[in-house]
PDB file of N, CA and C in Angstrom:
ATOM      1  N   UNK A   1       0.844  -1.176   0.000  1.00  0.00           N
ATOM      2  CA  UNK A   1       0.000   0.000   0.000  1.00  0.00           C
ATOM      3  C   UNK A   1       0.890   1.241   0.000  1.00  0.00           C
ATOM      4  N   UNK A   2       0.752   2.406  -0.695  1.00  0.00           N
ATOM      5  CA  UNK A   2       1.744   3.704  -0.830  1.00  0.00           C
ATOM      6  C   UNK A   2       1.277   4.491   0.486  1.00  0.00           C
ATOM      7  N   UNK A   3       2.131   4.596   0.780  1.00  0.00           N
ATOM      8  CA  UNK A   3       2.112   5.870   1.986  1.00  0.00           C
ATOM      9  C   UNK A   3       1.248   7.173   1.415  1.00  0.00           C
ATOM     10  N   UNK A   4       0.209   7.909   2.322  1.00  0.00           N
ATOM     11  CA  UNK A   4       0.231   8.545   2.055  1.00  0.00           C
ATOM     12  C   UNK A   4       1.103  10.227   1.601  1.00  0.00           C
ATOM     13  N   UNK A   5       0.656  10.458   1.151  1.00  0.00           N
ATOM     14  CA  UNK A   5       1.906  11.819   0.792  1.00  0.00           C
ATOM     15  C   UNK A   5       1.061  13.341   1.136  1.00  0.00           C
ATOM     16  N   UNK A   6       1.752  14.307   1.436  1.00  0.00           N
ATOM     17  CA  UNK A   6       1.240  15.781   1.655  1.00  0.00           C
ATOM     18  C   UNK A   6       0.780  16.378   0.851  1.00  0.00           C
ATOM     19  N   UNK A   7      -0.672  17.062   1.735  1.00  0.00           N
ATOM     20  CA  UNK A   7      -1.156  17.631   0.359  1.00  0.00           C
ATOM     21  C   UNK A   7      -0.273  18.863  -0.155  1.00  0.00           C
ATOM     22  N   UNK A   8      -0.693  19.250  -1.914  1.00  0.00           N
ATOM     23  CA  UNK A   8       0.774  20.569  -1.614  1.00  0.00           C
ATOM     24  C   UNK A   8       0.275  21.455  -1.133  1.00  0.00           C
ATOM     25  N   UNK A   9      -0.814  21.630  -0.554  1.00  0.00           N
ATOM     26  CA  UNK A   9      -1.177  23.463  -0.193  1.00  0.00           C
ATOM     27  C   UNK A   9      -1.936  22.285   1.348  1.00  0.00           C
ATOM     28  N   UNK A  10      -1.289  22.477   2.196  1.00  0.00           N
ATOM     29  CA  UNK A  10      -1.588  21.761   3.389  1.00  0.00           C
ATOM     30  C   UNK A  10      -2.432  23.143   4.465  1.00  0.00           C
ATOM     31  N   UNK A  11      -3.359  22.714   4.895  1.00  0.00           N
ATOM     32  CA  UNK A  11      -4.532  23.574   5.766  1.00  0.00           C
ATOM     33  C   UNK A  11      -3.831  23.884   7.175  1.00  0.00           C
ATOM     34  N   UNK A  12      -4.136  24.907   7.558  1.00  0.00           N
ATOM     35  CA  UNK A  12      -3.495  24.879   8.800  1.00  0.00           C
ATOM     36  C   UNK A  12      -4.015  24.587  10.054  1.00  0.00           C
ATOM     37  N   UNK A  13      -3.249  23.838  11.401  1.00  0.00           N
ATOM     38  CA  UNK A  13      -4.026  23.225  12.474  1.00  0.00           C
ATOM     39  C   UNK A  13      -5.467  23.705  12.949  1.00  0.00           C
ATOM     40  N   UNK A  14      -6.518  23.137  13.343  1.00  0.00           N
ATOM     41  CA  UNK A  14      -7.807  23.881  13.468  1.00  0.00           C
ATOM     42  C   UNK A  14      -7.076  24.500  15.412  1.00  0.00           C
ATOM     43  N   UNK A  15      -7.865  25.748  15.200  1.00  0.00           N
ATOM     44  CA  UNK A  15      -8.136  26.344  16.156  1.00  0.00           C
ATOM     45  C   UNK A  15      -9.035  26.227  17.107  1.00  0.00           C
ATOM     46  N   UNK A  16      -8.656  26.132  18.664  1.00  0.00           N
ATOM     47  CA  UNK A  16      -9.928  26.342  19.342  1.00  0.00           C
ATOM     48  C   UNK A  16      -9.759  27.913  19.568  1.00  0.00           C
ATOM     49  N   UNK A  17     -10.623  27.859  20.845  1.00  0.00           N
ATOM     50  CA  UNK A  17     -10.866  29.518  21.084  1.00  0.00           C
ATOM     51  C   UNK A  17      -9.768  29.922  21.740  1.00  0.00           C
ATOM     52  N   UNK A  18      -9.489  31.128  21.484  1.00  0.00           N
ATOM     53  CA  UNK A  18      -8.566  31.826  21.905  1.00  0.00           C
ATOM     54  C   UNK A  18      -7.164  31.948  21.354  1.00  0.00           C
ATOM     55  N   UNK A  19      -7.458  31.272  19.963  1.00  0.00           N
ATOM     56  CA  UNK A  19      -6.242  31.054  19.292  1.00  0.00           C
ATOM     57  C   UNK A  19      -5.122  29.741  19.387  1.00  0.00           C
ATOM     58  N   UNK A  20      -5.399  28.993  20.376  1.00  0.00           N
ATOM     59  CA  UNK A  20      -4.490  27.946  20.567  1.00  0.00           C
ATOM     60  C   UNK A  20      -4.929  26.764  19.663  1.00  0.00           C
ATOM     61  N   UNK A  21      -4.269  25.665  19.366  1.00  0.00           N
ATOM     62  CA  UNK A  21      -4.142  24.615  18.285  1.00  0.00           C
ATOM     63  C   UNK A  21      -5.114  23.739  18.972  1.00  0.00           C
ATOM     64  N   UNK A  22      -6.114  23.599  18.565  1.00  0.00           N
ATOM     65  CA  UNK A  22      -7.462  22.440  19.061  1.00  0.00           C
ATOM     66  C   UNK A  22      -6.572  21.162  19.480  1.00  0.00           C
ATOM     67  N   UNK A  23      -7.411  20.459  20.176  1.00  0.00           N
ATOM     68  CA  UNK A  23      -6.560  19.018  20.381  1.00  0.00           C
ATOM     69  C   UNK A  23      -7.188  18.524  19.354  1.00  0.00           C
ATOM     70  N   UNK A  24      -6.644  17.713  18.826  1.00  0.00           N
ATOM     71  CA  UNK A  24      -6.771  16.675  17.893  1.00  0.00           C
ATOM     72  C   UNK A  24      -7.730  15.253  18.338  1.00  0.00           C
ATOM     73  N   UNK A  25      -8.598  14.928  17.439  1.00  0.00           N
ATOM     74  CA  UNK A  25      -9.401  13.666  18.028  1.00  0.00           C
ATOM     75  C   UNK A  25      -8.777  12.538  17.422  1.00  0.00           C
ATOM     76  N   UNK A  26      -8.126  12.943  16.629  1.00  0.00           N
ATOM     77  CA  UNK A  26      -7.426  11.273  15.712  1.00  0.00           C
ATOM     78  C   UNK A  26      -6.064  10.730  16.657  1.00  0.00           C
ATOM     79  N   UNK A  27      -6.309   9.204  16.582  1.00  0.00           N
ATOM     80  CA  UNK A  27      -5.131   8.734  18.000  1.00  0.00           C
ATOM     81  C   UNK A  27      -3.825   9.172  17.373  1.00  0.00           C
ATOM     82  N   UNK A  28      -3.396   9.313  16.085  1.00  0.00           N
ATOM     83  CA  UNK A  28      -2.368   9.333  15.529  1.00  0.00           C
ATOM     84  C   UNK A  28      -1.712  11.145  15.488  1.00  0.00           C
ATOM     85  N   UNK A  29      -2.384  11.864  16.586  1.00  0.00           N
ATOM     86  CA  UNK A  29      -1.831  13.052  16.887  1.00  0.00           C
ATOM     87  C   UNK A  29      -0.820  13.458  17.523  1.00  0.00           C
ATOM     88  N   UNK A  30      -0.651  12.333  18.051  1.00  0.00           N
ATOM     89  CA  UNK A  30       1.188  12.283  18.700  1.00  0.00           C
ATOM     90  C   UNK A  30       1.930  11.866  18.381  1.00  0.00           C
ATOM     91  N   UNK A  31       1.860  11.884  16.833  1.00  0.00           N
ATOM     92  CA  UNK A  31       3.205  11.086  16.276  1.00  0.00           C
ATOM     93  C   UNK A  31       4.508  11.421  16.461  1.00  0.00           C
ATOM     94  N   UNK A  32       4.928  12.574  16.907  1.00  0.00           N
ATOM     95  CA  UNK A  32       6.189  12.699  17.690  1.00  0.00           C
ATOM     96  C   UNK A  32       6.816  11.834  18.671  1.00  0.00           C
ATOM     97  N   UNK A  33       5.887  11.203  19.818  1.00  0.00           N
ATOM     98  CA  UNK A  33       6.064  10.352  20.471  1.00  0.00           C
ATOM     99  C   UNK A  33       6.370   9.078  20.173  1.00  0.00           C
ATOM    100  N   UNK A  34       5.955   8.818  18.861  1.00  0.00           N
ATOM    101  CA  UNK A  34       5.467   6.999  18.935  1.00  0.00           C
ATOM    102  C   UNK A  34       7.411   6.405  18.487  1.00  0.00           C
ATOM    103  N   UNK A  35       6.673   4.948  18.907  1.00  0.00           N
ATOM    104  CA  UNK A  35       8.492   4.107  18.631  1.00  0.00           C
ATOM    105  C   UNK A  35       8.364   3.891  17.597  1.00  0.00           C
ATOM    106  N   UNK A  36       9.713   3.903  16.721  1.00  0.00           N
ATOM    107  CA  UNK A  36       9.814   3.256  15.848  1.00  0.00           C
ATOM    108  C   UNK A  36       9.753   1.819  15.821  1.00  0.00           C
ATOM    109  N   UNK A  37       8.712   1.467  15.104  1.00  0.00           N
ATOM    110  CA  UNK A  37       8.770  -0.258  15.220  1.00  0.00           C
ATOM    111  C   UNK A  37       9.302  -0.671  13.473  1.00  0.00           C
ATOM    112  N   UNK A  38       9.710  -0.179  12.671  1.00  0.00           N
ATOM    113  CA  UNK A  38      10.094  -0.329  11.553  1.00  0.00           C
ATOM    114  C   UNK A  38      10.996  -1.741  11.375  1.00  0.00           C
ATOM    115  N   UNK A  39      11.213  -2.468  10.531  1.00  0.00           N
ATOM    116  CA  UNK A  39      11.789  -3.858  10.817  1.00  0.00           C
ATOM    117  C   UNK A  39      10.798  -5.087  10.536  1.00  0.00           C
ATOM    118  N   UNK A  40      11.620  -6.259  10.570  1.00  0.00           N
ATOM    119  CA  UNK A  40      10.478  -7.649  10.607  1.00  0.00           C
ATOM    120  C   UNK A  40      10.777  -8.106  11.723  1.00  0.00           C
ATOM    121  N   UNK A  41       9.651  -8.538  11.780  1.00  0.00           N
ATOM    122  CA  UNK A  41       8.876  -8.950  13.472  1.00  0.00           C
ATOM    123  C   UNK A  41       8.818 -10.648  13.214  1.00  0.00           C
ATOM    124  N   UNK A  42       9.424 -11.231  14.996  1.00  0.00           N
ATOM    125  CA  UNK A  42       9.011 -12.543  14.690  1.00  0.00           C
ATOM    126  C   UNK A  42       8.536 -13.189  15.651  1.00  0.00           C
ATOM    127  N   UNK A  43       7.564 -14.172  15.297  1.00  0.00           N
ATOM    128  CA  UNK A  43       6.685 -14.843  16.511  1.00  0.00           C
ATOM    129  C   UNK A  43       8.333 -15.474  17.844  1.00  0.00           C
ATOM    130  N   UNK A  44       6.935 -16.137  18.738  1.00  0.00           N
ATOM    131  CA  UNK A  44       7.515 -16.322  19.718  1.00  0.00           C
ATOM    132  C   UNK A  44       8.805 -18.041  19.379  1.00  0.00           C
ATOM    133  N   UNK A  45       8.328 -18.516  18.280  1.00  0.00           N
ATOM    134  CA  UNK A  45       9.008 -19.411  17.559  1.00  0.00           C
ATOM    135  C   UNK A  45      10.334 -19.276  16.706  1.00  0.00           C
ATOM    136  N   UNK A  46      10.235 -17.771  16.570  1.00  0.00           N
ATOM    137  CA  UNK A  46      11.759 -17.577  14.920  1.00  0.00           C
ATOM    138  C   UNK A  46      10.865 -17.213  13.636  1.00  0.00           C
ATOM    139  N   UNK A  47       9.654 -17.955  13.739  1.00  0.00           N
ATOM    140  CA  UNK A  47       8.972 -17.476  12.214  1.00  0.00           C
ATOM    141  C   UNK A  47       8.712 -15.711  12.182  1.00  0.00           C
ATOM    142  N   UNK A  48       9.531 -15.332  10.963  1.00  0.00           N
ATOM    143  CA  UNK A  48       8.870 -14.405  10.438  1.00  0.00           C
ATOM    144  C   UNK A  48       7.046 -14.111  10.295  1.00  0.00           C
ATOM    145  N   UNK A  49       6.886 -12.843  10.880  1.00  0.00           N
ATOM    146  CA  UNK A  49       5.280 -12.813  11.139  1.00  0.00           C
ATOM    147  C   UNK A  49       5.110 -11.816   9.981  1.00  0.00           C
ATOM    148  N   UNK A  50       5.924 -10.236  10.214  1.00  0.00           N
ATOM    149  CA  UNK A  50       5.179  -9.592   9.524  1.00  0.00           C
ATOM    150  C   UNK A  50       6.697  -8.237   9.000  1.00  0.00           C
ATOM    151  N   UNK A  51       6.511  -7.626   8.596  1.00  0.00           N
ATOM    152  CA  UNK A  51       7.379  -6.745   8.282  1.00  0.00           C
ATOM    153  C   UNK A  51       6.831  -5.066   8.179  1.00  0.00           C
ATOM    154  N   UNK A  52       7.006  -4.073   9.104  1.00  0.00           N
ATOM    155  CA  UNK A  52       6.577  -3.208   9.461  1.00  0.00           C
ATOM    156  C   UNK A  52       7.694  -1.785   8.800  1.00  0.00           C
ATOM    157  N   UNK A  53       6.947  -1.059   8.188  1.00  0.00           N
ATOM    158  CA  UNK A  53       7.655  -0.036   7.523  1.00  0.00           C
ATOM    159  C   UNK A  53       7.125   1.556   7.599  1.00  0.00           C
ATOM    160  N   UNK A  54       6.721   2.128   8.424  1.00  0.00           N
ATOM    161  CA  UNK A  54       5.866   3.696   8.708  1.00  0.00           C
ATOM    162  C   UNK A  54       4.354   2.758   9.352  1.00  0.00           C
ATOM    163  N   UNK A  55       3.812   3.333   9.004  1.00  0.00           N
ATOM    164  CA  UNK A  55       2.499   2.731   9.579  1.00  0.00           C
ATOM    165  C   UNK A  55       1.552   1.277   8.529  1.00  0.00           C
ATOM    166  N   UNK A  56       2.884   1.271   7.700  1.00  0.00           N
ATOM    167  CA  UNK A  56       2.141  -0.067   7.201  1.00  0.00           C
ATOM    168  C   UNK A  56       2.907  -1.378   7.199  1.00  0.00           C
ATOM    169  N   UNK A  57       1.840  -2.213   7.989  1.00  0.00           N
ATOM    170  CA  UNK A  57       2.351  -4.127   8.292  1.00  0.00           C
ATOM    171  C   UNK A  57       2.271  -4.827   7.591  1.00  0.00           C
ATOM    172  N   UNK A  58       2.963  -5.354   6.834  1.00  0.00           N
ATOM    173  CA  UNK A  58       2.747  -6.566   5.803  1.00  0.00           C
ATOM    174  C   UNK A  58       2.739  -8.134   6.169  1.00  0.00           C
ATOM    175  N   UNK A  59       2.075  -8.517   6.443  1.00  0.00           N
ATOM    176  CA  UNK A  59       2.305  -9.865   6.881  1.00  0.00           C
ATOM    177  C   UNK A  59       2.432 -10.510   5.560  1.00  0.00           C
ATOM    178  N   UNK A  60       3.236 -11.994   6.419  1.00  0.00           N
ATOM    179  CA  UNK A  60       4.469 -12.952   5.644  1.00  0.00           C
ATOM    180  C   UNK A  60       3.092 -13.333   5.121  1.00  0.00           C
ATOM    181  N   UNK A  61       2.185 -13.525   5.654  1.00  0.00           N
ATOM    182  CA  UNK A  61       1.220 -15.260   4.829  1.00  0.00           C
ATOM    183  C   UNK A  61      -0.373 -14.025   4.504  1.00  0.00           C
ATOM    184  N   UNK A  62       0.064 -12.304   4.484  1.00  0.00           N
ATOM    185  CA  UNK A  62      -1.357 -11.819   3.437  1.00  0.00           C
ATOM    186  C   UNK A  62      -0.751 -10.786   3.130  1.00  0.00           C
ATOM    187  N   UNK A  63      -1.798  -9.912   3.276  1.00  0.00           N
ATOM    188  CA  UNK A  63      -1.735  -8.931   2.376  1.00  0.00           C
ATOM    189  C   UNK A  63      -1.606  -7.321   3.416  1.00  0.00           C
ATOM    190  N   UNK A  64      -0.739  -6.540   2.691  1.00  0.00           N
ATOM    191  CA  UNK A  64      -0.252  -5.314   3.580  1.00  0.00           C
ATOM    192  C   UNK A  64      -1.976  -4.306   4.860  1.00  0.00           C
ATOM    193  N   UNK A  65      -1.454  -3.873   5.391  1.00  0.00           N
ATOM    194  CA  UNK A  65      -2.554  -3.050   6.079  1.00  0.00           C
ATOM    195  C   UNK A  65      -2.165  -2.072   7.238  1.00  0.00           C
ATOM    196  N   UNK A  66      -2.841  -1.171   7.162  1.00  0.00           N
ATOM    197  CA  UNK A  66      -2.442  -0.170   7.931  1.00  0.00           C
ATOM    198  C   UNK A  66      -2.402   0.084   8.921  1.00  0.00           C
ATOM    199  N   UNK A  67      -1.267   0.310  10.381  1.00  0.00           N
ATOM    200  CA  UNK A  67      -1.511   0.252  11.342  1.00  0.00           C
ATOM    201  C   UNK A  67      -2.106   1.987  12.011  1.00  0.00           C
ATOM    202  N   UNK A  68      -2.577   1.836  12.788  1.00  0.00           N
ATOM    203  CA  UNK A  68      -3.147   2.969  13.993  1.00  0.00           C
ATOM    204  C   UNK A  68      -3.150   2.920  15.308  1.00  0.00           C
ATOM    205  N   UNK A  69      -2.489   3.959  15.724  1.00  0.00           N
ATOM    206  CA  UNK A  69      -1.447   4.216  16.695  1.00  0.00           C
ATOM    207  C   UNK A  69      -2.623   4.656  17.846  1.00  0.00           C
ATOM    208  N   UNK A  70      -3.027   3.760  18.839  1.00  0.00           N
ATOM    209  CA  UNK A  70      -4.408   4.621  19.795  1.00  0.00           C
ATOM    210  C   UNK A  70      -3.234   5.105  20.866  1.00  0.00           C
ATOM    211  N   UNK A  71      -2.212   5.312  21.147  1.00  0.00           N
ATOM    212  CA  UNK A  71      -0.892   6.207  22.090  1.00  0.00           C
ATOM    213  C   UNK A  71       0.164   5.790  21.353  1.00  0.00           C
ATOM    214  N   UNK A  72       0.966   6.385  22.495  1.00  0.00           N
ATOM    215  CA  UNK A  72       2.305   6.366  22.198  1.00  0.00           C
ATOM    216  C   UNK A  72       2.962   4.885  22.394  1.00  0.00           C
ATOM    217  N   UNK A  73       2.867   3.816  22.626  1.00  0.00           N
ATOM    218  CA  UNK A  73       2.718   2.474  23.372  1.00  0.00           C
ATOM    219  C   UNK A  73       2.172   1.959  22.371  1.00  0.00           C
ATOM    220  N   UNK A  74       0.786   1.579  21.768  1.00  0.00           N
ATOM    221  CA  UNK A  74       0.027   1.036  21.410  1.00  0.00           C
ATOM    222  C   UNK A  74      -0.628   1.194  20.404  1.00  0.00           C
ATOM    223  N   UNK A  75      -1.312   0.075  19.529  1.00  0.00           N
ATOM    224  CA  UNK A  75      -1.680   0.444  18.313  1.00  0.00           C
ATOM    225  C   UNK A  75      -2.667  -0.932  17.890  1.00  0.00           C
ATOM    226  N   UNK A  76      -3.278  -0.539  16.643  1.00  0.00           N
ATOM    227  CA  UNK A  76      -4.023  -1.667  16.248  1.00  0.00           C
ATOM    228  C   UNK A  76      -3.527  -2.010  14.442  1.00  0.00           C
ATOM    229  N   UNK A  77      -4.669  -2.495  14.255  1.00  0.00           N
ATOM    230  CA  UNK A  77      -5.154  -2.651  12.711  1.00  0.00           C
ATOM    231  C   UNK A  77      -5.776  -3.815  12.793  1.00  0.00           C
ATOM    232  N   UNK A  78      -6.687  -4.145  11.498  1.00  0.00           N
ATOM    233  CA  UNK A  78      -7.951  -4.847  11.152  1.00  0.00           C
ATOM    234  C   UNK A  78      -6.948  -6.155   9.916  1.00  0.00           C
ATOM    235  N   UNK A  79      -7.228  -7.170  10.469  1.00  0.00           N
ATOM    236  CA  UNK A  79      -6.990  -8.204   9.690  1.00  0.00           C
ATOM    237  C   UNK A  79      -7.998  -9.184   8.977  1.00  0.00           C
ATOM    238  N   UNK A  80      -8.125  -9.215   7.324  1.00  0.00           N
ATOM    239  CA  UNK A  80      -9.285  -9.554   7.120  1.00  0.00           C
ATOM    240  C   UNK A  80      -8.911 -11.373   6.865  1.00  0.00           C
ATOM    241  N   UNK A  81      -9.475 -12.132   6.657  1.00  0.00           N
ATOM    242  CA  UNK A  81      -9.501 -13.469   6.386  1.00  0.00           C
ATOM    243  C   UNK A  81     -10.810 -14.124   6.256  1.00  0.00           C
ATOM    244  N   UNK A  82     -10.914 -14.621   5.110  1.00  0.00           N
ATOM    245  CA  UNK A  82     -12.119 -15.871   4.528  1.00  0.00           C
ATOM    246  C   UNK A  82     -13.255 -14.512   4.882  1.00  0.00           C
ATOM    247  N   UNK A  83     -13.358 -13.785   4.476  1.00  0.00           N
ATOM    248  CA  UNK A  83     -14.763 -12.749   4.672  1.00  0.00           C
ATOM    249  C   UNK A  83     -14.509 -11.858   5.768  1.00  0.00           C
ATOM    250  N   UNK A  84     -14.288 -12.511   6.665  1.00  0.00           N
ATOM    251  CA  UNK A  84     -14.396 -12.001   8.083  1.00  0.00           C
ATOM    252  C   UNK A  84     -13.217 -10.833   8.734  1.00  0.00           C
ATOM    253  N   UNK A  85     -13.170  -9.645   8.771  1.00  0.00           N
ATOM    254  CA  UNK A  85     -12.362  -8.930   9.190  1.00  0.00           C
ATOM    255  C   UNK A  85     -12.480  -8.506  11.311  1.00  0.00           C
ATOM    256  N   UNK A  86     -11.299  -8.572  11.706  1.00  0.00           N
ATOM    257  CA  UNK A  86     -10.806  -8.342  12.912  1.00  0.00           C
ATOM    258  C   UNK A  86     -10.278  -7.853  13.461  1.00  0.00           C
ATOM    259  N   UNK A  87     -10.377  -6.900  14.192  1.00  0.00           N
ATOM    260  CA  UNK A  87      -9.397  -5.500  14.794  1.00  0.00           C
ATOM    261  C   UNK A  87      -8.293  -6.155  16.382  1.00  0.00           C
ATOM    262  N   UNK A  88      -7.164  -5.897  15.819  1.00  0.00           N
ATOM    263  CA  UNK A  88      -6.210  -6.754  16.823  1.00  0.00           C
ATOM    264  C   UNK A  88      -5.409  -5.587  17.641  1.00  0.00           C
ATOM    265  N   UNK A  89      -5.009  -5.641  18.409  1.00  0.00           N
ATOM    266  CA  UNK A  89      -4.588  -4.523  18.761  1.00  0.00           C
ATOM    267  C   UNK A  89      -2.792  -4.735  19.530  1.00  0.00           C
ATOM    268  N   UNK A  90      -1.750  -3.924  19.834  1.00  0.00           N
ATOM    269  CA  UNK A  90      -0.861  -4.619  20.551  1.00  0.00           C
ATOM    270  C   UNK A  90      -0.507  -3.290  21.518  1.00  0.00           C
ATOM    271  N   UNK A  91       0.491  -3.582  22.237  1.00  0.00           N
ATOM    272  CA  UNK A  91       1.236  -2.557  23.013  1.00  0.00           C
ATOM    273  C   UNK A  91       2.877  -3.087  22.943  1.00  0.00           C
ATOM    274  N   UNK A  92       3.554  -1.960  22.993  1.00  0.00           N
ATOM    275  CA  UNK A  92       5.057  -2.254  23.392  1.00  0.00           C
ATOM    276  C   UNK A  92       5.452  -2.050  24.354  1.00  0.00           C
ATOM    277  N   UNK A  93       5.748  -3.403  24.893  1.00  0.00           N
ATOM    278  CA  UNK A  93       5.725  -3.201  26.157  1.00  0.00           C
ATOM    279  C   UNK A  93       7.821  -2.861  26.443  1.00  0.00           C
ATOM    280  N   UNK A  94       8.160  -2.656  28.014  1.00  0.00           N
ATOM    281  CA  UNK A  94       9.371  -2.065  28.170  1.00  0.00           C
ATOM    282  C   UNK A  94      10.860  -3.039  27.468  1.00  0.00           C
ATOM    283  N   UNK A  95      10.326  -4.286  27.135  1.00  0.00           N
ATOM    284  CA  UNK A  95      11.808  -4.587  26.110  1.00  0.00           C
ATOM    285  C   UNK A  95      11.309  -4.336  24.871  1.00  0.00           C
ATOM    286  N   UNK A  96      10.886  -3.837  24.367  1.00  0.00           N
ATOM    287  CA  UNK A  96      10.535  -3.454  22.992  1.00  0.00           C
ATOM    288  C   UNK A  96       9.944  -4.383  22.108  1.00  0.00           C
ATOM    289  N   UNK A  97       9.263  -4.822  22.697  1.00  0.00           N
ATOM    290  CA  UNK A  97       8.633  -6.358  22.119  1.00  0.00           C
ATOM    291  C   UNK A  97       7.066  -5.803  21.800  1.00  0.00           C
ATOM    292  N   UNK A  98       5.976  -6.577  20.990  1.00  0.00           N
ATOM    293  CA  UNK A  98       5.294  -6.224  20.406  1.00  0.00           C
ATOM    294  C   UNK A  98       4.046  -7.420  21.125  1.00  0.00           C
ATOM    295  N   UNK A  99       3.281  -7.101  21.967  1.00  0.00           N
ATOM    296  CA  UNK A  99       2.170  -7.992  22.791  1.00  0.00           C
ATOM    297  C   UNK A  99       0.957  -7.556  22.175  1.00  0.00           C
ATOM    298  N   UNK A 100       0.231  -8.713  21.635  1.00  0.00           N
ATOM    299  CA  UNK A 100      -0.474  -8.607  20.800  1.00  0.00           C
ATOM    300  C   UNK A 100      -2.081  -9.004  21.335  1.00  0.00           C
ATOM    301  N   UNK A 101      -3.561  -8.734  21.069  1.00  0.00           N
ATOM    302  CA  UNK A 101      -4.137  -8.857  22.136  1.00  0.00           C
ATOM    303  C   UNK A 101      -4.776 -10.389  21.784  1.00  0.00           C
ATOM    304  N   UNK A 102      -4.360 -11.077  20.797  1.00  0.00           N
ATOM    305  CA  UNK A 102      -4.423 -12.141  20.813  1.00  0.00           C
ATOM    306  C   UNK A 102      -3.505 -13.180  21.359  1.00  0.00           C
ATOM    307  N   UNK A 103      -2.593 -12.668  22.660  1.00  0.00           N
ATOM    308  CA  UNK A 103      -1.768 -13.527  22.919  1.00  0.00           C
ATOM    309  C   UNK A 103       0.080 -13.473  22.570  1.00  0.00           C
ATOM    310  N   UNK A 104      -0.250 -13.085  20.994  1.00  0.00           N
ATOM    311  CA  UNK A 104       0.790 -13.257  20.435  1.00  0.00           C
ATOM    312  C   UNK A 104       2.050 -12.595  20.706  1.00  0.00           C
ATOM    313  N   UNK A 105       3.523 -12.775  20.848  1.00  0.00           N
ATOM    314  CA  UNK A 105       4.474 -10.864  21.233  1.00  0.00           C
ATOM    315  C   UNK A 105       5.603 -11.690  20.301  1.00  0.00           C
ATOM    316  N   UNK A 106       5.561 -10.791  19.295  1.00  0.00           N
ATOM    317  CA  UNK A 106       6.780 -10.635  18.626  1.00  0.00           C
ATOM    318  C   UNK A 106       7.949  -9.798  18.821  1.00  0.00           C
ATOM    319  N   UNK A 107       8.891  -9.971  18.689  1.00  0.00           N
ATOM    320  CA  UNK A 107      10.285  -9.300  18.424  1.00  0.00           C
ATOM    321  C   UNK A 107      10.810  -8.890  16.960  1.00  0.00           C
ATOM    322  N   UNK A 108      12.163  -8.358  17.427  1.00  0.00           N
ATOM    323  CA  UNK A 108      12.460  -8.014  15.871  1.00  0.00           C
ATOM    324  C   UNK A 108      13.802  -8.553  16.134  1.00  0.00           C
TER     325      UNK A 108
END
């Protein structure tokens, strides 16, 4: 999937009152904060799981998809299979490992 790119005439931050920069409702407003998780990730076995590059995950056995960052820690994305799509979510926890809410924690 292509990254998105900037628009060329980019809008400027919305305002609340009094002139200061509104907070933002989208989780991905602190992207200053977030870790780099860039790299391939591997189950708790050695198998290659997935390969992570800006906010998009490609897994080894489908097809690429976009991750979303709900903090600085943590994040999701929707994995679809046989019809059925599923929102998974993980956190990084303090060795930099990737705990997944199905159980799963990969490394890199």
């Amino acid at each position: 999937c292509p990254q998105p790119t900037p628009s060329p005439d980019p809008q400027p931050p919305p305002q609340a009152a009094g002139g200061e920069e509104a907070a933002a409702d989208e989780p991905q407003a602190f992207a200053k904060e977030l870790i780099n998780l860039d790299g391939r990730w591997l189950g708790e076995t050695g198998e290659l799981m997935a390969t992570i590059q800006g906010t998009t995950i490609q897994w080894e056995d489908g097809p690429a998809t976009e991750l979303t960052w709900l903090s600085e820690r943590s994040l999701s994305c929707d994995m679809s299979a046989f019809g059925v799509t599923e929102t998974f979510s993980a956190n990084v926890d303090d060795e930099g490992r990737l705990v997944w809410s199905d159980g799963d924690v990969w490394t890199r």
